[in-house]
Protein backbone atom coordinates (compact mmCIF):
# COMPACT_ATOMS: atom_id res chain seq x y z
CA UNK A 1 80.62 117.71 83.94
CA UNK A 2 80.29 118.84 87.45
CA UNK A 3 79.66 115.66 90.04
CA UNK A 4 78.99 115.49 93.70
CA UNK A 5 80.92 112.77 95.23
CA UNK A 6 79.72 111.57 99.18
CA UNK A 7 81.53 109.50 100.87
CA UNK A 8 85.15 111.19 99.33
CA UNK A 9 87.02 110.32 102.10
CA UNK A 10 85.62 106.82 102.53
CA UNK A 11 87.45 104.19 100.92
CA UNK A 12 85.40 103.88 97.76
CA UNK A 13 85.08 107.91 97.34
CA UNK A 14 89.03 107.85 97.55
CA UNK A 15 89.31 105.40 94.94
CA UNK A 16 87.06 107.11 92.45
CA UNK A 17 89.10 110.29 93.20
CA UNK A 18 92.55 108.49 92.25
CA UNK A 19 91.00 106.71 89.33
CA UNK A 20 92.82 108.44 86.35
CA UNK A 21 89.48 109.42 84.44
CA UNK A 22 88.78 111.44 87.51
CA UNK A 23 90.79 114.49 86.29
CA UNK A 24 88.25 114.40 83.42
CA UNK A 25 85.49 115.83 85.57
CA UNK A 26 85.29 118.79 88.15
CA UNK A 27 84.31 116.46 91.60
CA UNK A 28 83.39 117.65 94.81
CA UNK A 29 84.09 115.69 96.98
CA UNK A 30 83.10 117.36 100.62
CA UNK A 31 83.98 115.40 103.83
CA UNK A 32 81.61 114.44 106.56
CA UNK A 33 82.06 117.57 108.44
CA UNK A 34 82.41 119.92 105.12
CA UNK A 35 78.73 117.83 104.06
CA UNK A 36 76.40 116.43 107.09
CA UNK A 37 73.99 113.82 105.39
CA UNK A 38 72.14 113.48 108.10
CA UNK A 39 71.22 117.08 108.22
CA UNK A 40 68.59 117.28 105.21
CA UNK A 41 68.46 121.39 104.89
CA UNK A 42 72.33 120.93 104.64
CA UNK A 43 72.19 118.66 101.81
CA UNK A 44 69.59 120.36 99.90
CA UNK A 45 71.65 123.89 100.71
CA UNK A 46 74.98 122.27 99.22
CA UNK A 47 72.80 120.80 95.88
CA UNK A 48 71.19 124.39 95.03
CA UNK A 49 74.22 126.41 95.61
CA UNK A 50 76.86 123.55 93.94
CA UNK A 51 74.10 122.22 90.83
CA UNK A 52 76.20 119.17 90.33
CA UNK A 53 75.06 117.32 86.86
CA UNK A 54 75.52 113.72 88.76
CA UNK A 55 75.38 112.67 92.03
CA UNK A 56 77.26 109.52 92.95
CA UNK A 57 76.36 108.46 96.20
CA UNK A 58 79.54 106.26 97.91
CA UNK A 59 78.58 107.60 101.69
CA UNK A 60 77.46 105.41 104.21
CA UNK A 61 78.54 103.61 107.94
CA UNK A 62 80.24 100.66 107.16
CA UNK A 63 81.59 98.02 109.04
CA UNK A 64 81.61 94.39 109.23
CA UNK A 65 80.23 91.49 111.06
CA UNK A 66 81.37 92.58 114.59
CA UNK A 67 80.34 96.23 114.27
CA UNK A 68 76.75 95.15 112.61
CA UNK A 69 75.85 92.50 115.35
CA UNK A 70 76.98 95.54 118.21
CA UNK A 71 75.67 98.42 116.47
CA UNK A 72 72.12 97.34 114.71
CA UNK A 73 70.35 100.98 115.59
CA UNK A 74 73.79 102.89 114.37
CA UNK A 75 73.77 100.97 110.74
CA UNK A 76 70.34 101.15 110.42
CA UNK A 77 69.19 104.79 111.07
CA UNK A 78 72.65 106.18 109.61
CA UNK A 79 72.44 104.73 106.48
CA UNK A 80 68.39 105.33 105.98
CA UNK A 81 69.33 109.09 106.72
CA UNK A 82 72.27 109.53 105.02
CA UNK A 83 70.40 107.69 101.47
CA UNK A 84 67.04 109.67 102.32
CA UNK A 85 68.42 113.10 102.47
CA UNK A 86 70.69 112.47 99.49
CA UNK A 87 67.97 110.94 97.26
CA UNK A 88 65.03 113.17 97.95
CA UNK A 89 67.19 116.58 97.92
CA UNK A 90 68.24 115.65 94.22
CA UNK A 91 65.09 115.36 93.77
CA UNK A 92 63.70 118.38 94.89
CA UNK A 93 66.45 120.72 93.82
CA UNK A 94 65.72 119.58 90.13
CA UNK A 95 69.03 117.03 89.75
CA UNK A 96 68.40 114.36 87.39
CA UNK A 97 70.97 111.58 87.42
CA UNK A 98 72.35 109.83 90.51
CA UNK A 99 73.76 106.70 91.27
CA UNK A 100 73.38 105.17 94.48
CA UNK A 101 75.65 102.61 95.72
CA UNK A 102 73.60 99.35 97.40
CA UNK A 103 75.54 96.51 98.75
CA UNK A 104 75.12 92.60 98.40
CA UNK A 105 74.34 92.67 101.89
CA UNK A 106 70.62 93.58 100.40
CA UNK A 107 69.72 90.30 99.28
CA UNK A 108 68.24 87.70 101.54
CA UNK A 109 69.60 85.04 103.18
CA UNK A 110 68.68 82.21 101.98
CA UNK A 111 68.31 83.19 98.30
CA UNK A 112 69.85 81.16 95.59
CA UNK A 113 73.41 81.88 94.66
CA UNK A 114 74.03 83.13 91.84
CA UNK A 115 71.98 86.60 93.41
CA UNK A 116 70.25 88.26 91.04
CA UNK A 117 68.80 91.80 91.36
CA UNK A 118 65.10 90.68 90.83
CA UNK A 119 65.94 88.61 94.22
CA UNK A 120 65.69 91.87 96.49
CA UNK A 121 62.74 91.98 98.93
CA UNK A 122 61.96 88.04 98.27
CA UNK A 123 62.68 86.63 101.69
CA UNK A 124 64.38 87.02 105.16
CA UNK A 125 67.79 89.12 105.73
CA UNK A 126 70.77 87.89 107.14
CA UNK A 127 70.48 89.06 111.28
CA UNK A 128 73.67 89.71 111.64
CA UNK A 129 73.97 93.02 109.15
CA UNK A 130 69.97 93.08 109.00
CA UNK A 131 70.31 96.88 110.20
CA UNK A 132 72.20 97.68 107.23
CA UNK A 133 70.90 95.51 105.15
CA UNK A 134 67.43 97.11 105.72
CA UNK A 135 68.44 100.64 105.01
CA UNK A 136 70.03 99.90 101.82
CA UNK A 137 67.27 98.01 99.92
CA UNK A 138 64.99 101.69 100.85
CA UNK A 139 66.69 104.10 99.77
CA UNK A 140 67.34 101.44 96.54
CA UNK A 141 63.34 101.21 96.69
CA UNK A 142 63.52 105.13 96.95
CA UNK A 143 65.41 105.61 93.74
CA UNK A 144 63.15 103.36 91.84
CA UNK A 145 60.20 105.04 92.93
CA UNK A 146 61.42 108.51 91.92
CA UNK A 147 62.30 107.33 88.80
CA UNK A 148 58.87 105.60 88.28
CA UNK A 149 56.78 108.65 89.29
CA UNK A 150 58.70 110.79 87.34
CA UNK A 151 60.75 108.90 84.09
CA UNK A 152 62.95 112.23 83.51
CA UNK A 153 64.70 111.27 86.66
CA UNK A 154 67.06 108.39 86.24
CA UNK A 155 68.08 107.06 90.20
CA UNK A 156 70.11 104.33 90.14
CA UNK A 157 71.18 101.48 92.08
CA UNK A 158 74.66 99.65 91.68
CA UNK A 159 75.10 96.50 94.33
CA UNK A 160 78.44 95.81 94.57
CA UNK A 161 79.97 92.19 95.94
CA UNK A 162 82.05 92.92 98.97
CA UNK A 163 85.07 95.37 98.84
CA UNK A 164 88.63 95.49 100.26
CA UNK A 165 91.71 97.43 98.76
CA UNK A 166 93.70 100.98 99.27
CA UNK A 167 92.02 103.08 101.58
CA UNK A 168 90.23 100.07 103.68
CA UNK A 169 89.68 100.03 107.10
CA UNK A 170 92.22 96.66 108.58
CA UNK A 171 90.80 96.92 112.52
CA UNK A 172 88.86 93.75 113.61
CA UNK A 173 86.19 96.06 115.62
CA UNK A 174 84.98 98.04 111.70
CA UNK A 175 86.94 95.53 109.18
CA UNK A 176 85.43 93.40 106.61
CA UNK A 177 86.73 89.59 106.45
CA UNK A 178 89.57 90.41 104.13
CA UNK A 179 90.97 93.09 104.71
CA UNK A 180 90.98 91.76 108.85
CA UNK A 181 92.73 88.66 107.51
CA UNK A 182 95.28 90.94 105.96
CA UNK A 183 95.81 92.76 108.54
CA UNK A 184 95.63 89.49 111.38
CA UNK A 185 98.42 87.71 109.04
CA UNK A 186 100.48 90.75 108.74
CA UNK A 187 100.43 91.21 112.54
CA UNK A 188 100.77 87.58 113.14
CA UNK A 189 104.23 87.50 110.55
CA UNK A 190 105.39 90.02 112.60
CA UNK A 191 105.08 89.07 115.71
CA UNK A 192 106.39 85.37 114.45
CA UNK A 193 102.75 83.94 116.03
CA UNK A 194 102.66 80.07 114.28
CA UNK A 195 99.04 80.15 114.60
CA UNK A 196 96.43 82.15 113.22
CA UNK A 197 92.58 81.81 114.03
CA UNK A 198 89.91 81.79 111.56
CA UNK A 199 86.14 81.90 112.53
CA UNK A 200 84.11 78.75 111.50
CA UNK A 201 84.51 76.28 109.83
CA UNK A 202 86.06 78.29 106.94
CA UNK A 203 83.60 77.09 104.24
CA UNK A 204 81.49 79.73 104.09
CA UNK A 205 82.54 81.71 100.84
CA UNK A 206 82.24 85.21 100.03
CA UNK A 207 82.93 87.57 96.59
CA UNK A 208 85.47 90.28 96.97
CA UNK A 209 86.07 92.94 94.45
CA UNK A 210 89.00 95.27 94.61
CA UNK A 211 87.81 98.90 95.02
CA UNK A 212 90.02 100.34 92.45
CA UNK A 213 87.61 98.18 90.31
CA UNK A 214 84.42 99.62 91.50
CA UNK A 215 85.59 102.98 91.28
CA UNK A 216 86.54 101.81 87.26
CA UNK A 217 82.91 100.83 86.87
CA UNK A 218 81.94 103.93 88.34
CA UNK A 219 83.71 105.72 86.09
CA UNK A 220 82.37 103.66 83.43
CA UNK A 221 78.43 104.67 84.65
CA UNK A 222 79.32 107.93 84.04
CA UNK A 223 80.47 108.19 80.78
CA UNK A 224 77.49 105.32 79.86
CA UNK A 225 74.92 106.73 82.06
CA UNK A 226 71.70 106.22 79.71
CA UNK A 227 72.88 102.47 79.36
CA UNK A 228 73.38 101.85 82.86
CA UNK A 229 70.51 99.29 84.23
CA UNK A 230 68.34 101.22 87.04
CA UNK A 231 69.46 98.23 89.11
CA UNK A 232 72.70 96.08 88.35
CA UNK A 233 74.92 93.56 90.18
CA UNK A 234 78.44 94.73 90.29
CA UNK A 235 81.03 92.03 91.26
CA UNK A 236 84.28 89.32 89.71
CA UNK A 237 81.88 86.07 88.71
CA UNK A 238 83.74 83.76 91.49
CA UNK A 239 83.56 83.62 94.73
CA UNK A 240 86.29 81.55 97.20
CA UNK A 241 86.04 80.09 100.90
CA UNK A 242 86.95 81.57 103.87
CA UNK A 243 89.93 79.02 104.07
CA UNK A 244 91.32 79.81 100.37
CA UNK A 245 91.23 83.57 100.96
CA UNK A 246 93.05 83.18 103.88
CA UNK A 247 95.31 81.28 101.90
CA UNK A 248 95.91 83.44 99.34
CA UNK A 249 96.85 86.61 101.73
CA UNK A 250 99.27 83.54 103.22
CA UNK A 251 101.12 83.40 100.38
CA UNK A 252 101.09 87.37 99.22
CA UNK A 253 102.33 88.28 102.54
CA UNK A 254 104.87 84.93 103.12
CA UNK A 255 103.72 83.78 106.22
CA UNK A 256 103.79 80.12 106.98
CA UNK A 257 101.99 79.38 110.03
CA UNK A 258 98.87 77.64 110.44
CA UNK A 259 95.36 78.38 110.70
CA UNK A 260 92.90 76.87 113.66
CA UNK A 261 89.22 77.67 113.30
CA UNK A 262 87.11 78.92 116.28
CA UNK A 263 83.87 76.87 115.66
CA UNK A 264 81.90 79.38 118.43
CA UNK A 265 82.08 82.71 116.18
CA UNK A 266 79.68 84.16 113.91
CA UNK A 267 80.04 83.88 109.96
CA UNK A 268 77.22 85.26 108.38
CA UNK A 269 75.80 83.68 105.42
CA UNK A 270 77.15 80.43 103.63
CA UNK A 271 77.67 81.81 100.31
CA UNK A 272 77.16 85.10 98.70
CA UNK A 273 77.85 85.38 94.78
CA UNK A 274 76.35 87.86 93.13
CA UNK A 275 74.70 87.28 88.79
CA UNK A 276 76.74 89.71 86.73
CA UNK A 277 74.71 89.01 83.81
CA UNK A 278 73.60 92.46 83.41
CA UNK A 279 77.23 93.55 83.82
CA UNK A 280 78.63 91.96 81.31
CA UNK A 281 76.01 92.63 79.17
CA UNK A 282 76.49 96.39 80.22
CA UNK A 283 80.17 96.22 78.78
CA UNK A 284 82.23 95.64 82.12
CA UNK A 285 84.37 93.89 83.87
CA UNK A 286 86.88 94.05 86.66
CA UNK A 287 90.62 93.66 85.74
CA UNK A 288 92.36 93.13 89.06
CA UNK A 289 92.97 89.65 90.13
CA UNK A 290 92.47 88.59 93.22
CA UNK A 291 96.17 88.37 94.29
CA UNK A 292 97.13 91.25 92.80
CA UNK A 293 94.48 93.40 94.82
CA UNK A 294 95.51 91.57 97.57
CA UNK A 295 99.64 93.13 97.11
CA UNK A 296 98.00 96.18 96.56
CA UNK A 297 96.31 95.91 99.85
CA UNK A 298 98.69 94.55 101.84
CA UNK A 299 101.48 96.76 100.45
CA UNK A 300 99.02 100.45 101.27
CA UNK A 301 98.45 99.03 104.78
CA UNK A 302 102.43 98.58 105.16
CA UNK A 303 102.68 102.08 104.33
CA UNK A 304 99.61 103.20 106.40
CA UNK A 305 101.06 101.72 109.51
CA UNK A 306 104.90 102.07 109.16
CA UNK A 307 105.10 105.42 111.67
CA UNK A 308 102.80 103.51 114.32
């Protein structure tokens, strides 16, 4: 089976290429300047001349609070292009599977907890990743639709809980909350800083789930593609506060300072837990725990930043 992989240098796409079912498959894998996605005649020019069987789509701009709140227009249009051109070439060059990856990020603000895909497009987005937000629940909306007006295409959407692991990005401008705690407590061990801040309160809680994982359930949607749900919820079951995750890189790493919180900063939504009802019913589950993915981490961005 021949797939097309965007988004291979990104840190999911680098995950699914070191996942050991990988070798199983012929992947391309083309990097941003190999690939533009947000040139459409490029895309559709790779498709026809490549004729992958699957297209899992991983690309995207991703960043985290910081980046979202300072770069609305950049997460936004990016994204939309990047999903539209992807989507719309497979289906115009003929290709009938895809999977799209969504994020939790999709689902509004206020909805209940735990989120469950039939919650998308019920009520107002979070502002602070609203850009991104927005451009992920289209192109999800775009896969559907294909599929609808046309059933032998099968465009789906997996919405993964947030990520961190091997491959992540660790700066506080583009990082996600964990993997910027890692890196903050790291830096902060080193340094011998007693204090480390956190922002808020620390009670807002989030769902991580270690990218190796996702790229397992990728692999997974692959070789069960005709079960796969058009739409499904990808994430652990539990989600922790800000304070405990903190905690836990505390202990991985050994550092035994405190923590202050900075009541002023942003935090994004209270809690975000995604239903992994259809998951489970699906056949899957993650199998790293959350300390464990949390060495891994900790231990790649070590080795990432040792000649620095």
């Amino acid at each position: 089976m021949r797939i097309l992989l965007t988004g291979g240098n990104g840190m999911v796409g680098r995950n699914v290429l070191e996942h050991p079912d990988a070798k199983l498959y012929s992947i391309l894998a083309p990097s941003s300047s190999e690939l533009n996605l947000l040139n459409y005649q490029v895309v559709e020019k790779c498709l026809i001349e490549n004729k992958p069987d699957i297209i899992i789509h991983t690309a995207g701009r991703v960043g985290g609070i910081q980046a979202n709140i300072r770069e609305p227009v950049r997460y936004l249009l990016e994204n939309l292009d990047m999903g539209r051109n992807i989507v719309w070439a497979a289906r115009q060059t003929g290709i009938k599977r895809l999977i799209n990856l969504g994020s939790s990020c999709m689902y509004p603000r206020n909805a209940e907890n735990p989120l469950i895909e039939e919650d998308l497009l019920t009520g107002e987005l979070e502002p602070t990743n609203e850009g991104y937000a927005l451009a992920k629940n289209t192109i999800a909306r775009l896969c559907s639709y294909i599929s609808q007006e046309d059933h032998s295409y099968k465009f789906k959407t997996l919405i993964p809980c947030n990520l961190y692991g091997r491959w992540d990005k660790f700066g506080p401008e583009n990082s996600h909350m964990l993997p910027g705690v890692i890196q903050k407590i790291t830096d902060a061990k080193i340094k011998g800083q007693n204090e480390v801040e956190i922002w808020g309160d620390g009670f807002a809680s989030r769902e991580y789930l270690y990218a190796g994982d996702l790229a397992d359930c990728l692999m997974h949607a692959v070789k069960n593609f005709n079960e796969l749900p058009s739409l499904m919820n990808v994430g652990t079951g539990y989600a922790c506060t800000i304070n405990a995750y903190y905690q836990a890189v505390a202990e991985v790493i050994g550092y035994n300072g405190v923590f202050n919180h900075n009541l002023s900063k942003p935090v994004g939504m209270k809690k975000k837990l995604v239903s992994i009802e259809k998951q489970e019913q699906w056949g899957w589950r993650p199998k790293t725990s959350l300390k464990e993915g949390i060495l891994k981490t900790y231990l790649f961005y070590l080795n990432e930043n040792k000649n620095k």
